[in-house]
Protein backbone atom coordinates (compact mmCIF):
# COMPACT_ATOMS: atom_id res chain seq x y z
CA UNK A 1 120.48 95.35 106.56
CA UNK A 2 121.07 94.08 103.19
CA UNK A 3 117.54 95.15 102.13
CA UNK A 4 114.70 96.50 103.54
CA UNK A 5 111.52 94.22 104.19
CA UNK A 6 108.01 95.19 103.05
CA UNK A 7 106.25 97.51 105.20
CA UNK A 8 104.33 95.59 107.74
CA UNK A 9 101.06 97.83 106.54
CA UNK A 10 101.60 96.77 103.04
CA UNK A 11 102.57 93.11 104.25
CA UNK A 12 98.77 92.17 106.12
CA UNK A 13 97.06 92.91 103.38
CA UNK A 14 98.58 90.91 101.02
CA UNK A 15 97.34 87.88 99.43
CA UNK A 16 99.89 85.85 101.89
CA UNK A 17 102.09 87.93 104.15
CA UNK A 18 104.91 86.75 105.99
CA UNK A 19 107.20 88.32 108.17
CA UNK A 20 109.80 85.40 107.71
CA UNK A 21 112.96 87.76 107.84
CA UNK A 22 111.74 90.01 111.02
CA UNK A 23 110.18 89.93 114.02
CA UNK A 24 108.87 92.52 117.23
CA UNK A 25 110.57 93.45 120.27
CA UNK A 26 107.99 91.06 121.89
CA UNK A 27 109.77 87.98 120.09
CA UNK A 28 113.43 89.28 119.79
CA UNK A 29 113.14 89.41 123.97
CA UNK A 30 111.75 85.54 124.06
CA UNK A 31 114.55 84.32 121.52
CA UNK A 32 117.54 86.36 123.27
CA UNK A 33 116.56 85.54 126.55
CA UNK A 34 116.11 89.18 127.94
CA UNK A 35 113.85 92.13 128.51
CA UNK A 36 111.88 93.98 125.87
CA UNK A 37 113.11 96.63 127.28
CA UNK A 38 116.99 95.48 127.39
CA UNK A 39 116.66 94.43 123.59
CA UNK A 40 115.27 98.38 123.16
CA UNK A 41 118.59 99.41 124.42
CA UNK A 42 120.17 97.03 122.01
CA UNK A 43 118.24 98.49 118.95
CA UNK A 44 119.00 102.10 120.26
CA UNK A 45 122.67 101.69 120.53
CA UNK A 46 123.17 100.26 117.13
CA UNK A 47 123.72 96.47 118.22
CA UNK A 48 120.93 94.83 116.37
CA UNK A 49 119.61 96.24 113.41
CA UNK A 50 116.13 97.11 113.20
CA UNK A 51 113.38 99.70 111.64
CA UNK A 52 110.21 100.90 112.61
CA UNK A 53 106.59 100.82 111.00
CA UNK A 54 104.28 103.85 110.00
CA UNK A 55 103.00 102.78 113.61
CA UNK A 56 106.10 103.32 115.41
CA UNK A 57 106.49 99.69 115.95
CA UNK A 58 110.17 98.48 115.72
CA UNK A 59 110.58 95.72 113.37
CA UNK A 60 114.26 93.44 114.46
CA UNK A 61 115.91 91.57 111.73
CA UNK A 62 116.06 87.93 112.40
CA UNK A 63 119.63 87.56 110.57
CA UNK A 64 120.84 90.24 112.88
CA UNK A 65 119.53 88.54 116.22
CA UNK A 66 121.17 85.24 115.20
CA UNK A 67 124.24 87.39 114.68
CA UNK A 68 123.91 89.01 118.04
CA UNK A 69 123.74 85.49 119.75
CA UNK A 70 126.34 83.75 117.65
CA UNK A 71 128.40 86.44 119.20
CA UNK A 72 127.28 87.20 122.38
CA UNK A 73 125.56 84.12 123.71
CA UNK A 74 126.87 81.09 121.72
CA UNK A 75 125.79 78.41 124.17
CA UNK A 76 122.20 80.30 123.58
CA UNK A 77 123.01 80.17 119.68
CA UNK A 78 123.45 76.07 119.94
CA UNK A 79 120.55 75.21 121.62
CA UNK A 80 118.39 73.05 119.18
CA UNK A 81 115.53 74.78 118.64
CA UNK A 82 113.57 71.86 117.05
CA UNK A 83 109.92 71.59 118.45
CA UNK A 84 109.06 68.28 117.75
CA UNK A 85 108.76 67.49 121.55
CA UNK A 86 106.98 70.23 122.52
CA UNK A 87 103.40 72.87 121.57
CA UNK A 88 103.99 76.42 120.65
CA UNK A 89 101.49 78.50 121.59
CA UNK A 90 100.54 82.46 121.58
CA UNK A 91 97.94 83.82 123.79
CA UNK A 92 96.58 87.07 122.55
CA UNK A 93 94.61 88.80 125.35
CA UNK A 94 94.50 92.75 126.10
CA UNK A 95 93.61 91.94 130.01
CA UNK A 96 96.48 91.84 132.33
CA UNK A 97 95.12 90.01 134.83
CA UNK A 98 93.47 87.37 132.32
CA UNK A 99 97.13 87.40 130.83
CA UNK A 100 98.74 86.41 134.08
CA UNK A 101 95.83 83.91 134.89
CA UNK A 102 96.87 81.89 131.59
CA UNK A 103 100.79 82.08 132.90
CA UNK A 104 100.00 80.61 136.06
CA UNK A 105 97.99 78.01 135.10
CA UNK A 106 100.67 76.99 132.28
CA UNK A 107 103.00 76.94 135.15
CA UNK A 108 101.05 75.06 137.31
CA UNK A 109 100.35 72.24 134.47
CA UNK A 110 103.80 72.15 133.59
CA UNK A 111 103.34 70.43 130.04
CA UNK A 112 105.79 70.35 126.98
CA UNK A 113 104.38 73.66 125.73
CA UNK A 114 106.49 77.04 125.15
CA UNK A 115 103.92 79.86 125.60
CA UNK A 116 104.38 83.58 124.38
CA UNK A 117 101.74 86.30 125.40
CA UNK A 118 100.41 89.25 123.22
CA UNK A 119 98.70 91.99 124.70
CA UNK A 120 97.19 93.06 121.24
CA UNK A 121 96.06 91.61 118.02
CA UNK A 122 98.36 94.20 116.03
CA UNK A 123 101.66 92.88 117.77
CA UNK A 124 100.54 89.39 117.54
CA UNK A 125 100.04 89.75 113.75
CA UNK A 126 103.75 91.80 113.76
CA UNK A 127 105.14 88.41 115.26
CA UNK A 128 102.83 85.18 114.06
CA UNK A 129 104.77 84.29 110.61
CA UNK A 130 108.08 84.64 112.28
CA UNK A 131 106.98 82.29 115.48
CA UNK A 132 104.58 79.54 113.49
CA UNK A 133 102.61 78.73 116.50
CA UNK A 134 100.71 75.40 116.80
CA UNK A 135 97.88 76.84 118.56
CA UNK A 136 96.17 80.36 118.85
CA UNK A 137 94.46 81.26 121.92
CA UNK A 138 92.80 84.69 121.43
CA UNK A 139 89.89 86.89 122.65
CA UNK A 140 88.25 89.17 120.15
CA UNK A 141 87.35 91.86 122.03
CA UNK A 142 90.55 93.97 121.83
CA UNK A 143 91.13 97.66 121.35
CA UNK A 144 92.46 99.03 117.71
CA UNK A 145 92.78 95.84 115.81
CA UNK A 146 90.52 92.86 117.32
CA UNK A 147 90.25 89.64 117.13
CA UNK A 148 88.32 88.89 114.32
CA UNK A 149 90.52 91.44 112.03
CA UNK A 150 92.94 89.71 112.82
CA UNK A 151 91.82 86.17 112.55
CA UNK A 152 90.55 88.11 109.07
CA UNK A 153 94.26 88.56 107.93
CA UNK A 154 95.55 85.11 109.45
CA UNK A 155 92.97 83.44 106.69
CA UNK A 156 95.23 84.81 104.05
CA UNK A 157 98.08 83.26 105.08
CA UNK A 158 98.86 79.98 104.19
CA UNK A 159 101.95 79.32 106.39
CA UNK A 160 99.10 79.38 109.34
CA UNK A 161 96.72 76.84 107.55
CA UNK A 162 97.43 73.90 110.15
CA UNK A 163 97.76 76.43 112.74
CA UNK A 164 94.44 75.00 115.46
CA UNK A 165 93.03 78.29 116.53
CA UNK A 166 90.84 78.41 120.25
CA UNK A 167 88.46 81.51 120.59
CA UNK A 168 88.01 82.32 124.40
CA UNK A 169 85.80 85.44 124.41
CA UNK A 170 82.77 86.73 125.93
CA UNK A 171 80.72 87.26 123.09
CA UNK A 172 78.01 85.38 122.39
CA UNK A 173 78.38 83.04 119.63
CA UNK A 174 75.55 84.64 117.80
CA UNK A 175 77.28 88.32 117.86
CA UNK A 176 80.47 86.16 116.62
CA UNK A 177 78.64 84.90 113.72
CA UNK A 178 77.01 88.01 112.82
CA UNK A 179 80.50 89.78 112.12
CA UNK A 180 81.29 86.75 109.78
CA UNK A 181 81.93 83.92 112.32
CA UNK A 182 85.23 82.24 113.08
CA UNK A 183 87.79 80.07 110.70
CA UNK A 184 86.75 76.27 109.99
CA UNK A 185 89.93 75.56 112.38
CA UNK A 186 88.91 76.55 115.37
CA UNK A 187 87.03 76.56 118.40
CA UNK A 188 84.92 78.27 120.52
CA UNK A 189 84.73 78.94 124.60
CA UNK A 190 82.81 81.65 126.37
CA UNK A 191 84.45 83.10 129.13
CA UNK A 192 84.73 82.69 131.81
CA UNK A 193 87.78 80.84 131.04
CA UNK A 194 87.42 77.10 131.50
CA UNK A 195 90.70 75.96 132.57
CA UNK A 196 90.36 72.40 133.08
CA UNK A 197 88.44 72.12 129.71
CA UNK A 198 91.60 73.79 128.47
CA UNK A 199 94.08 71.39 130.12
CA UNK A 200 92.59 68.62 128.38
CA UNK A 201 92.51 70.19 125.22
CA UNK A 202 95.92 70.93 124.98
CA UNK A 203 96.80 67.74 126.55
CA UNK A 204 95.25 66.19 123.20
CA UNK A 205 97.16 68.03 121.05
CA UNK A 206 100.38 67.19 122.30
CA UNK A 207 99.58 63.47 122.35
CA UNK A 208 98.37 64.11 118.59
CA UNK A 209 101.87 66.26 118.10
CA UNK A 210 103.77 63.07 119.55
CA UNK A 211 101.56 60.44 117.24
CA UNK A 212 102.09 62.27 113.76
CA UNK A 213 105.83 63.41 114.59
């Protein structure tokens, strides 16, 4: 790489980190169309450049992935990638099975909406600047970084400032305001998981995406 990006432990606690210029494996997979573990191989054979974190977490350069597709996958490399017409959304959850609940249910609605999954708060900070997500669906009880660190960090960053934000957690909402409470952005549902409350949420947001777009 031509240079080096700040150290993702150095970049979350600045004033307004961004992670513009690289991404995780987690993302690299999504935007390349394959496995996290295929796009390991890649990294470990030299074919996309990438570094790791003090954590061990590789870090893939978006420059080179862009590269890789030009040259590899150039019908992949055309596709517009606009997404006026459509709702990004990340779901950070460290339950499997809560995880795969979401999937199927996106599924099932089958609205405009591209959905990527986090099973930690850490990765999903590692990948939020890069993918800009509309909406943030996230529990807070996590293990190693949770929720509310992280919704800490995403505060200071004011790429994320329209960024709608959905708390889905089983604390109650007095335990969730005694550790500070949540961003003036977002909203809060105690699990269990209310999945037709949900539907009609993001349906709104998509009409709203259409009206101001």
């Amino acid at each position: 790489m031509s240079r080096e990006p700040q150290t993702f432990e150095n970049a979350i606690t600045a004033s307004d980190f961004s992670s513009d210029d690289y991404c995780g494996t987690t993302y690299a997979a999504k935007l390349l169309g394959l496995s996290v573990a295929t796009v390991q191989s890649l990294v470990e054979k030299g074919e996309i450049e990438a570094w790791k974190t003090l954590g061990g977490h590789r870090r893939l350069s978006l420059r080179a992935i862009n590269s890789y597709l030009q040259k590899n996958s150039p019908q992949l490399g055309q596709v517009d990638s606009d997404p006026r017409h459509r709702l990004s959304v990340l779901v950070v959850e460290d339950d499997e099975a809560a995880r795969e609940l979401y999937r199927a249910q996106f599924e099932e609605w089958d609205l405009a909406v591209d959905c990527s999954f986090m099973p930690s708060a850490l990765e999903a900070l590692m990948d939020i600047a890069s993918m800009q997500p509309e909406l943030l669906i996230t529990d807070l009880n996590m293990p190693g970084v949770d929720g509310m660190e992280m919704l800490r960090a995403l505060k200071r960053n004011q790429q994320l400032a329209s960024m709608q934000i959905l708390v889905i957690s089983g604390l109650p909402k007095e335990a969730v305001k005694e550790r500070g409470g949540l961003p003036p952005n977002s909203h809060y549902l105690e699990k269990p998981i209310n999945f037709d409350w949900l539907h009609g949420y993001i349906t709104a947001l998509l009409v709203a995406n259409r009206k101001w777009r």
